[in-house]
C-alpha atoms as a PDB file:
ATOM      1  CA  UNK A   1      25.280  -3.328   5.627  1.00  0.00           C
ATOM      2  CA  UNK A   2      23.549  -5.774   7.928  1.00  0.00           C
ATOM      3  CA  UNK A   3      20.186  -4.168   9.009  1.00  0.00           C
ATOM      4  CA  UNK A   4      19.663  -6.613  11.895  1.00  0.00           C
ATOM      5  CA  UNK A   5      23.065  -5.526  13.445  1.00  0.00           C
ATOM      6  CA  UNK A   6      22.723  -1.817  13.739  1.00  0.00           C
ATOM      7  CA  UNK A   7      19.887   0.839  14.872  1.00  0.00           C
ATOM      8  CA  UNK A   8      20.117   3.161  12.075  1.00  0.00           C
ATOM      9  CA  UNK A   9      20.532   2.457   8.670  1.00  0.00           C
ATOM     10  CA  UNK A  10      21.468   4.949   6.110  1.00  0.00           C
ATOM     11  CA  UNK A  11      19.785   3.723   2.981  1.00  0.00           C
ATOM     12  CA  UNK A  12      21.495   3.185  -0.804  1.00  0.00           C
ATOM     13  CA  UNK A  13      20.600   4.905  -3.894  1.00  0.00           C
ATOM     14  CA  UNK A  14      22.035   3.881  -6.984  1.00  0.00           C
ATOM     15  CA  UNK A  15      24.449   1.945  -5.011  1.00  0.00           C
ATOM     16  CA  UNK A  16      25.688   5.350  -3.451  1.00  0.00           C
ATOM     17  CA  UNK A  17      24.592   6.584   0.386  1.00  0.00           C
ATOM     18  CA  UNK A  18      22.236   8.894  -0.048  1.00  0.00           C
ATOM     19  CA  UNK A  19      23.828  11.948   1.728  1.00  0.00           C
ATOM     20  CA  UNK A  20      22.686  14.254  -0.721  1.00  0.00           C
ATOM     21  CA  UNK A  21      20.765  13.918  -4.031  1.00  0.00           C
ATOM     22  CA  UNK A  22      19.834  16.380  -6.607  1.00  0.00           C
ATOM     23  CA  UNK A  23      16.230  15.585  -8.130  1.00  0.00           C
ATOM     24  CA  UNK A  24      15.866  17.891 -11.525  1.00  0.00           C
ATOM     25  CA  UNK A  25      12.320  17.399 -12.950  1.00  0.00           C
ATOM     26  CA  UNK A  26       9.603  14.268 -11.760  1.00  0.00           C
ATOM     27  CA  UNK A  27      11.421  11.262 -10.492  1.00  0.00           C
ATOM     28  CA  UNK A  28      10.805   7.784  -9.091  1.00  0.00           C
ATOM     29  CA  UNK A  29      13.311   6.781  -6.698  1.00  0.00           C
ATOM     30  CA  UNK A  30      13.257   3.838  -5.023  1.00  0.00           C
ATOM     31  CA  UNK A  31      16.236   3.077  -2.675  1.00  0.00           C
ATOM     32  CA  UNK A  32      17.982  -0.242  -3.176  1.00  0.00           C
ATOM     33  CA  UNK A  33      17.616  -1.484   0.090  1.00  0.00           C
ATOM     34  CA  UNK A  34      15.248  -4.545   1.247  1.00  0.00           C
ATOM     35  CA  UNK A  35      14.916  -3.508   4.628  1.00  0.00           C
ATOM     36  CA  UNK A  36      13.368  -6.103   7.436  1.00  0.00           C
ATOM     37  CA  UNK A  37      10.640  -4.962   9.508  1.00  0.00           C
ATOM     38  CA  UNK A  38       8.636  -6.301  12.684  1.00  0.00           C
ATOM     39  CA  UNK A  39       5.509  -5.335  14.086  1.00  0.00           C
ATOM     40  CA  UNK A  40       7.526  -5.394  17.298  1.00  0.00           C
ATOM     41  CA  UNK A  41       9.256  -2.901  16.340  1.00  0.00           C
ATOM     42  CA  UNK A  42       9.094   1.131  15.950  1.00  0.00           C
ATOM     43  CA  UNK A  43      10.737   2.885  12.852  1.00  0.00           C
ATOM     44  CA  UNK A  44      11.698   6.308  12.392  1.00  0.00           C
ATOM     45  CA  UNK A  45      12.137   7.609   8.808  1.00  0.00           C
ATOM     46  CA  UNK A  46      14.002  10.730   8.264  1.00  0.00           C
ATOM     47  CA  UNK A  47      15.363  12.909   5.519  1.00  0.00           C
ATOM     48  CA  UNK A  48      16.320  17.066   5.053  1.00  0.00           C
ATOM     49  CA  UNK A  49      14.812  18.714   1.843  1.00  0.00           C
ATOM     50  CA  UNK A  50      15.262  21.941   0.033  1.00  0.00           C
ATOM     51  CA  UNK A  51      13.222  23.259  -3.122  1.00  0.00           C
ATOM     52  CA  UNK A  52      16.236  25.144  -5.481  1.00  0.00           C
ATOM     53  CA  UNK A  53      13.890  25.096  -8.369  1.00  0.00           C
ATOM     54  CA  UNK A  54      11.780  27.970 -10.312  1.00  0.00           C
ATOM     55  CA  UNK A  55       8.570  26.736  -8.432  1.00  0.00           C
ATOM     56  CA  UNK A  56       8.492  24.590  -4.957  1.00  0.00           C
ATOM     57  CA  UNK A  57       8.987  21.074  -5.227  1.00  0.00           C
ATOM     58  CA  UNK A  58       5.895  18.516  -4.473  1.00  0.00           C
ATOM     59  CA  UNK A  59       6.978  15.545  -2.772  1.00  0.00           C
ATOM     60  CA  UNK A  60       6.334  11.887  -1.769  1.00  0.00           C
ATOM     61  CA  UNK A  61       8.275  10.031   0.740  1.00  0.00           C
ATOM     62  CA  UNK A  62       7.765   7.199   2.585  1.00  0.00           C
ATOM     63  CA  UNK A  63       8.113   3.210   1.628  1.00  0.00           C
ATOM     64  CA  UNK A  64       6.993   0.482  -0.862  1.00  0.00           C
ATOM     65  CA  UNK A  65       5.450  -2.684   1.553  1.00  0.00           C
ATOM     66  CA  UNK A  66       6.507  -6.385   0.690  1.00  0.00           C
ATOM     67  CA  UNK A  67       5.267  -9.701   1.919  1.00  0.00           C
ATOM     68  CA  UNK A  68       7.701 -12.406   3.317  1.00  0.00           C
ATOM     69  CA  UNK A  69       8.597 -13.398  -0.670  1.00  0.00           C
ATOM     70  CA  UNK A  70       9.497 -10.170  -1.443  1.00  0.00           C
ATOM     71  CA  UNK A  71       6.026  -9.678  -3.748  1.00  0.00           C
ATOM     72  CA  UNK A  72       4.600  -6.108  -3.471  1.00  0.00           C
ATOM     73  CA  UNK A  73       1.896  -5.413  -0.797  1.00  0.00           C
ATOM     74  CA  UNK A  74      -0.714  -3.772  -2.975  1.00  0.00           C
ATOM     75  CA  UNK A  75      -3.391  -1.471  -1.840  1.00  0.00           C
ATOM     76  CA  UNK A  76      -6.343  -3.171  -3.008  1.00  0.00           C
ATOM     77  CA  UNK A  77      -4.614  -5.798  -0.945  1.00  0.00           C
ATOM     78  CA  UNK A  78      -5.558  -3.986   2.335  1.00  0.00           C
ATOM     79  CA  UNK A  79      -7.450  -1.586   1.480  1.00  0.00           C
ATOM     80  CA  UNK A  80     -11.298  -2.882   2.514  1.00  0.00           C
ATOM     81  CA  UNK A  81     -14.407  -2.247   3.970  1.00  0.00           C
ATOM     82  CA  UNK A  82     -15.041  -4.600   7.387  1.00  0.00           C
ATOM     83  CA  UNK A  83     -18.307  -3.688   7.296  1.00  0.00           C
ATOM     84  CA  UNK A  84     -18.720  -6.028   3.807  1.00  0.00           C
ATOM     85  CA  UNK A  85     -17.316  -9.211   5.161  1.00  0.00           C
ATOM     86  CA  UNK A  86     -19.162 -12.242   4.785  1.00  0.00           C
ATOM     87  CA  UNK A  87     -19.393 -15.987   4.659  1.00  0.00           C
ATOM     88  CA  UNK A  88     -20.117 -17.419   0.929  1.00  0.00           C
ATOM     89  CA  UNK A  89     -22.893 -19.595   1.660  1.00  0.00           C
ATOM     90  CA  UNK A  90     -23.240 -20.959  -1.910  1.00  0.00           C
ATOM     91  CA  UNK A  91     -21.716 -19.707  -5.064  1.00  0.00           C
ATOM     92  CA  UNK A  92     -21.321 -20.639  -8.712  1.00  0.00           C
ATOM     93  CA  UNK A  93     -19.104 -19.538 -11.782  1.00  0.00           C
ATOM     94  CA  UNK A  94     -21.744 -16.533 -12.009  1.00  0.00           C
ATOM     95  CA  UNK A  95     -22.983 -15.714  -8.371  1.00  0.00           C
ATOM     96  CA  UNK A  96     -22.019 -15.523  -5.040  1.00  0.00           C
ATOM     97  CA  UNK A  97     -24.472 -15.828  -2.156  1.00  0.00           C
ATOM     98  CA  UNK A  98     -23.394 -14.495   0.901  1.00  0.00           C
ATOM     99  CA  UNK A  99     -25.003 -14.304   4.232  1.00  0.00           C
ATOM    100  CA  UNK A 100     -24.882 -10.510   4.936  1.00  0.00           C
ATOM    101  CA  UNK A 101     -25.945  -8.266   2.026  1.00  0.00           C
ATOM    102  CA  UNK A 102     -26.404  -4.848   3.925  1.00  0.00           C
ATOM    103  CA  UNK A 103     -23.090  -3.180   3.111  1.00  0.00           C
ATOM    104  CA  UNK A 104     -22.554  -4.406  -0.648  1.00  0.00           C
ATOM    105  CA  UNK A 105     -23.679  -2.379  -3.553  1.00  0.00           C
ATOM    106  CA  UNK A 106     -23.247  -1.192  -6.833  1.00  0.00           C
ATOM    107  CA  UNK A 107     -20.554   2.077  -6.581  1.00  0.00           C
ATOM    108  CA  UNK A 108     -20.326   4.587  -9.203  1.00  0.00           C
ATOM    109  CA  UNK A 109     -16.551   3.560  -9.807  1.00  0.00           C
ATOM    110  CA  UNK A 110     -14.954  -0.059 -11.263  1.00  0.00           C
ATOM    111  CA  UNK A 111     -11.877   0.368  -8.659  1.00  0.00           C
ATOM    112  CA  UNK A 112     -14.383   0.711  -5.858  1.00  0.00           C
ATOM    113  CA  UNK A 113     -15.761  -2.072  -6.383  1.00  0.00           C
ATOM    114  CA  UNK A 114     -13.052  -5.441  -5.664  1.00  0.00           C
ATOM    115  CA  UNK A 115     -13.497  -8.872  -4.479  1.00  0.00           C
ATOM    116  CA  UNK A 116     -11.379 -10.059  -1.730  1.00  0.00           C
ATOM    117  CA  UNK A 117     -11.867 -13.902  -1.274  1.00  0.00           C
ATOM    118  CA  UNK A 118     -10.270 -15.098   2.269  1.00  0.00           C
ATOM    119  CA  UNK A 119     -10.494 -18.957   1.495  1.00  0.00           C
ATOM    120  CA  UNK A 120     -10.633 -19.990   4.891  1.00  0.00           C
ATOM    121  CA  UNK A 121     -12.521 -17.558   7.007  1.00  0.00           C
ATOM    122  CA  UNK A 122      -9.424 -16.130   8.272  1.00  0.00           C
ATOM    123  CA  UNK A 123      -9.903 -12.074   7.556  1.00  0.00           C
ATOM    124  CA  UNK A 124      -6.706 -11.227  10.058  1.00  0.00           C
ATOM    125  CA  UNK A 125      -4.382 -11.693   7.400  1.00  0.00           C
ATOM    126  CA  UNK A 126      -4.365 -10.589   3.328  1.00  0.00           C
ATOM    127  CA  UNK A 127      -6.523 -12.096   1.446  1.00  0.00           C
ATOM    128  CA  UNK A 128      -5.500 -15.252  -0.713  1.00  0.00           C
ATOM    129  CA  UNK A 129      -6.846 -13.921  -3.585  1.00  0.00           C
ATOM    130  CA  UNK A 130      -8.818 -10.340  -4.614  1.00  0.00           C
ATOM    131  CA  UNK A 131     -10.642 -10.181  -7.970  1.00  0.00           C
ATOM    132  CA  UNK A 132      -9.720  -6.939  -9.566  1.00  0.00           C
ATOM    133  CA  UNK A 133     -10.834  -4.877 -12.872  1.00  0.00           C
ATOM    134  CA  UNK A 134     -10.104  -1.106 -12.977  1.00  0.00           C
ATOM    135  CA  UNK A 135     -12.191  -0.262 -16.257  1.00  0.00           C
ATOM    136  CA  UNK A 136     -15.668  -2.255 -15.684  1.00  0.00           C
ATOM    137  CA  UNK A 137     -17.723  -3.464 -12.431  1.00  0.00           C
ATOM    138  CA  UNK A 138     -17.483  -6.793 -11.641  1.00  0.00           C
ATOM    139  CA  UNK A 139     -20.304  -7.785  -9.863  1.00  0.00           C
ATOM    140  CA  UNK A 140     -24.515  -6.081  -9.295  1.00  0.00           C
ATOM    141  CA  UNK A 141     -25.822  -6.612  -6.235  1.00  0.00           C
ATOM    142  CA  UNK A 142     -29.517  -8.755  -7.097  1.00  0.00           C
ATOM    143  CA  UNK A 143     -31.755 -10.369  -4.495  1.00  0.00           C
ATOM    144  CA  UNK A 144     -29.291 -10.968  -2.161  1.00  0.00           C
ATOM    145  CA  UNK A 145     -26.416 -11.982  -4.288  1.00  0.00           C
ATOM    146  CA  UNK A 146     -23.475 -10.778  -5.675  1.00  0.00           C
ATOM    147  CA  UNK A 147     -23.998 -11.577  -9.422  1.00  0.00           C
ATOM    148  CA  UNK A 148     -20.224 -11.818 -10.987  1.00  0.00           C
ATOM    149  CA  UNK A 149     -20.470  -9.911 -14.698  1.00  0.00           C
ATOM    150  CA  UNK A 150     -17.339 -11.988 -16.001  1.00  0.00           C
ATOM    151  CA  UNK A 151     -17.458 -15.474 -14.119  1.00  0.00           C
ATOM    152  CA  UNK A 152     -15.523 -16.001 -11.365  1.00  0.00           C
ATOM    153  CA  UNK A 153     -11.736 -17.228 -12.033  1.00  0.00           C
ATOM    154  CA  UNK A 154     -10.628 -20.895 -11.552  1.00  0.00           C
ATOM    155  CA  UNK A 155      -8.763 -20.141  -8.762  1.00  0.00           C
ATOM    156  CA  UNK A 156     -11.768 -18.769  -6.998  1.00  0.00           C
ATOM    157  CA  UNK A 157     -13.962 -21.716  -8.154  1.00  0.00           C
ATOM    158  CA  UNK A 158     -11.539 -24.259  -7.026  1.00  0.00           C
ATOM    159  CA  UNK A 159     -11.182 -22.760  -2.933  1.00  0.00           C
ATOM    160  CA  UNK A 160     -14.162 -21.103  -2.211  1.00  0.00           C
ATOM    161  CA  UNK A 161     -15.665 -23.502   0.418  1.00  0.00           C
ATOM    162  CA  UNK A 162     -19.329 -23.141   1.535  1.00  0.00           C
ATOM    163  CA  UNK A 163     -20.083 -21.648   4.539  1.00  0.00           C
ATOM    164  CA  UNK A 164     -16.722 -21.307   5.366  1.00  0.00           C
ATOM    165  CA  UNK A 165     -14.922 -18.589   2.905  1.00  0.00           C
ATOM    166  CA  UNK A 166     -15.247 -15.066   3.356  1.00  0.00           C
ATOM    167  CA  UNK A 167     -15.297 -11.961   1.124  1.00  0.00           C
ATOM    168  CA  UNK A 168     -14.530  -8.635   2.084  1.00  0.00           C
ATOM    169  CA  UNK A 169     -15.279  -5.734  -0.579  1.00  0.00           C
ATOM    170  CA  UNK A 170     -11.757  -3.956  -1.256  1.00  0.00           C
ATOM    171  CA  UNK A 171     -10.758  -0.796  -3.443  1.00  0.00           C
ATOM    172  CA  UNK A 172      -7.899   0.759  -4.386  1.00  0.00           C
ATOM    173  CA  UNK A 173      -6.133   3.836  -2.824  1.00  0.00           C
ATOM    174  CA  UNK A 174      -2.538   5.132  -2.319  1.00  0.00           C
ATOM    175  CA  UNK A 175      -0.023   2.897  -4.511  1.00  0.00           C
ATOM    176  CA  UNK A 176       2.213   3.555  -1.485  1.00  0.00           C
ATOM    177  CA  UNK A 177       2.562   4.203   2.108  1.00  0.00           C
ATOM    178  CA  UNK A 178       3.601   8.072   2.450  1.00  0.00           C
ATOM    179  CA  UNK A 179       4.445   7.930   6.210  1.00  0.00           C
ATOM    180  CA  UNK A 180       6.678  10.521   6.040  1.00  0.00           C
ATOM    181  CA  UNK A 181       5.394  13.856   3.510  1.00  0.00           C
ATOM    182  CA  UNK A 182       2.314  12.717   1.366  1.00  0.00           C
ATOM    183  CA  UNK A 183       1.962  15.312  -1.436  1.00  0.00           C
ATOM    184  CA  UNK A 184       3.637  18.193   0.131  1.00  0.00           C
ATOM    185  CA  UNK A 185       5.407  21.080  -1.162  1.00  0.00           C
ATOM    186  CA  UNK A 186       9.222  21.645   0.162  1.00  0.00           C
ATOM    187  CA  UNK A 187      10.036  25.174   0.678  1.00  0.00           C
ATOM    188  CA  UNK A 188      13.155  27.108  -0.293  1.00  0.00           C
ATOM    189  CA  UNK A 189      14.625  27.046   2.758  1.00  0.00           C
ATOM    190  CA  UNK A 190      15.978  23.525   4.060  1.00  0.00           C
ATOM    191  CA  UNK A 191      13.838  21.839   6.587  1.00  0.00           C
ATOM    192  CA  UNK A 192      13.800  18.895   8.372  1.00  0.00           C
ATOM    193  CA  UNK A 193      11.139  15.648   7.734  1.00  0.00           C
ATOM    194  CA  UNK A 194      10.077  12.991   9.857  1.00  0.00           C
ATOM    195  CA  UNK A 195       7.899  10.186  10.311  1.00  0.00           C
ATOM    196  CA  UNK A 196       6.850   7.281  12.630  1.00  0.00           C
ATOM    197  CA  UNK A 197       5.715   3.927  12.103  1.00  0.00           C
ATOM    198  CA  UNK A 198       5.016   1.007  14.468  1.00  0.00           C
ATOM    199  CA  UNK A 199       1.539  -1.008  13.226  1.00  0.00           C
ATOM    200  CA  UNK A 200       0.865  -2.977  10.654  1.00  0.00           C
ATOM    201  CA  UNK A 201      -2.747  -2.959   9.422  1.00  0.00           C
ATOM    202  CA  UNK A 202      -5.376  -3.097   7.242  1.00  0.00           C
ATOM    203  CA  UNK A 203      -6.485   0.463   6.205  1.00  0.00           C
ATOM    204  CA  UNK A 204      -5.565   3.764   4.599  1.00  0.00           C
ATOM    205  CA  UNK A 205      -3.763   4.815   7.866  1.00  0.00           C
ATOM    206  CA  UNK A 206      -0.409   6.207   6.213  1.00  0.00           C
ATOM    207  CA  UNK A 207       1.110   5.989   9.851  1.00  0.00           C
ATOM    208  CA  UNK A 208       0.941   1.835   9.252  1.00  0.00           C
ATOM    209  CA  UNK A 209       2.785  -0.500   7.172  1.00  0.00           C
ATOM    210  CA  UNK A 210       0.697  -2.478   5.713  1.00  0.00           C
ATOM    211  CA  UNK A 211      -0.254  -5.899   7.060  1.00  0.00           C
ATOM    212  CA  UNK A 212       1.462  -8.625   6.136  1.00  0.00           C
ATOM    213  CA  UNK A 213       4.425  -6.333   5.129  1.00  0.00           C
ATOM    214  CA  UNK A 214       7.878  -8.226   5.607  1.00  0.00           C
ATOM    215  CA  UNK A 215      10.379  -5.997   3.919  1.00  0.00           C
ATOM    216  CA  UNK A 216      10.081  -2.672   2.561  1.00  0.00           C
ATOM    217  CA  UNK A 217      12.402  -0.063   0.137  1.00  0.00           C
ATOM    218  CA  UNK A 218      12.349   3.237   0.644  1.00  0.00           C
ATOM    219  CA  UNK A 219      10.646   5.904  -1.558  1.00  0.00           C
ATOM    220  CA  UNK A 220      10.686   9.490  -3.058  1.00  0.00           C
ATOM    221  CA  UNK A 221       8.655  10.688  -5.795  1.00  0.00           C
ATOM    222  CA  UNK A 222      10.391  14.287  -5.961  1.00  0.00           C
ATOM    223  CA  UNK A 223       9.461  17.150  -8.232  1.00  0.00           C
ATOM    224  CA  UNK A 224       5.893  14.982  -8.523  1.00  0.00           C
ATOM    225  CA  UNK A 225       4.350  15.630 -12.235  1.00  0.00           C
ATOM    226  CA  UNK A 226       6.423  19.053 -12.195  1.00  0.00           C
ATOM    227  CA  UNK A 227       8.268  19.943 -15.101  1.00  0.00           C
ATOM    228  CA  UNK A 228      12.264  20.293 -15.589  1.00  0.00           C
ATOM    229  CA  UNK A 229      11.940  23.712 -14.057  1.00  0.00           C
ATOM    230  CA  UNK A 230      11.620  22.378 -10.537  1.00  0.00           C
ATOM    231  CA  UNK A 231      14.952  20.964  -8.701  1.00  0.00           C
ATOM    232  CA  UNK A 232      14.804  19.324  -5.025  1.00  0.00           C
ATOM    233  CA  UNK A 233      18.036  18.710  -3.160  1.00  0.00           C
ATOM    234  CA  UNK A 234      17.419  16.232  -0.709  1.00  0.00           C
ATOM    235  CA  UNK A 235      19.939  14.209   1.779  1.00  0.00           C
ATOM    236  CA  UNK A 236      20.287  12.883   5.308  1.00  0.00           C
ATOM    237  CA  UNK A 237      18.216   9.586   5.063  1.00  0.00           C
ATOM    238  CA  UNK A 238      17.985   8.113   7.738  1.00  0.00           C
ATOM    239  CA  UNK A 239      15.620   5.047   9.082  1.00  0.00           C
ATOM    240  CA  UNK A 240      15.662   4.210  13.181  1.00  0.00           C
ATOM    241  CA  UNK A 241      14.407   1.140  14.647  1.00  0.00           C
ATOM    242  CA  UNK A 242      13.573   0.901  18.193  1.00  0.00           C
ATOM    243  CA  UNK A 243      11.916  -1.600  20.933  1.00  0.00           C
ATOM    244  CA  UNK A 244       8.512  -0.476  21.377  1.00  0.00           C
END
């Protein structure tokens, strides 16, 4: 099915149209659809779900983001704090020196604590690359630099430009964008979900796709770290575009 020729679009799962679907214990599903979307655009995802289980099921639903080359739109990708960027006024395989230190320093937690590196001052769009460790910190805040812990990557080395590159701090988040039920439990009786999306931006907004998103699949994470016990019928997916 041709997604640019029609207004609603029921999504594929498993090849099949996903009318109904019986969920028995925690499962990933991710539809098979690459779907196109345009910040000129509003979307509409929809879907009915029933808990038939010993205990109510706890849900996720709402979409993986792509970029234009089909390459997962991470979190840390636009998840960041504004506040932190800055210009790299000089820098070396160990340091960073940056023009505005106010809104960097040390956090208690590694994943808190990422490098995004916009190579040519251009913070509108994702950054070209973001320096990422989950177990240790990778930089201390000293005398108005960023000391790096573990050197800075070739990549980095070989595009930062002086007084021209920016760095944002960025962190991790939500693996996904929930825009539809984020973490909630479906009752016995079936009921009716929906959810709207027509921005794309930088943030934790769940309401958003995130910027720079192209394409996206949509996802369920049903029966969510529940045991076997727990069984969700689900069905009726539906996504609506519209003209804004």
């Amino acid at each position: 099915m041709k997604f640019e020729t029609v207004k609603c679009l029921v999504p594929k799962l498993g090849g099949k149209e996903a009318y109904s679907h019986l969920s028995t214990g925690f499962e990933w599903l991710v539809f098979d659809n690459f779907i196109p979307v345009s910040e000129n655009k509003n979307y509409n995802l929809e879907g009915t779900f029933r808990s038939i289980g010993e205990q109510e099921s706890r849900v996720y639903f709402g979409y993986v983001c792509y970029d234009e080359k089909f390459n997962e739109n991470k979190d840390y990708h636009n998840y960041r704090v504004d506040d932190t960027i800055t210009v790299v006024t000089d820098f070396n395989e160990d340091s960073l020196t940056i023009n505005s230190i106010n809104e960097w320093k040390d956090e208690n937690n590694p994943d808190q604590m990422f490098i995004g590196f916009y190579y040519n001052g251009d913070t509108s769009k994702l950054p070209d690359y973001v320096l990422v460790n989950y177990k240790e910190k990778i930089y201390h805040v000293i005398d108005g630099k960023l000391i790096i812990l573990n050197k800075l990557p070739t990549e980095c080395l070989q595009n930062i430009r002086k007084n021209e590159t920016k760095i944002a701090r960025h962190f991790i988040g939500s693996a996904y964008t929930y825009s539809v039920i984020w973490g909630n439990t479906i009752p016995k009786d079936e009921k009716h979900y929906s959810g709207k999306t027509s921005e794309m931006a930088f943030g934790t907004n769940a309401t958003n796709f995130r910027k720079g998103t192209k394409w996206v699949k949509i996802l369920i994470l049903a029966n969510y770290q529940q045991s076997n016990n727990e069984c969700l019928l689900f069905g009726k997916i539906k996504l609506t575009e519209s003209d804004k």
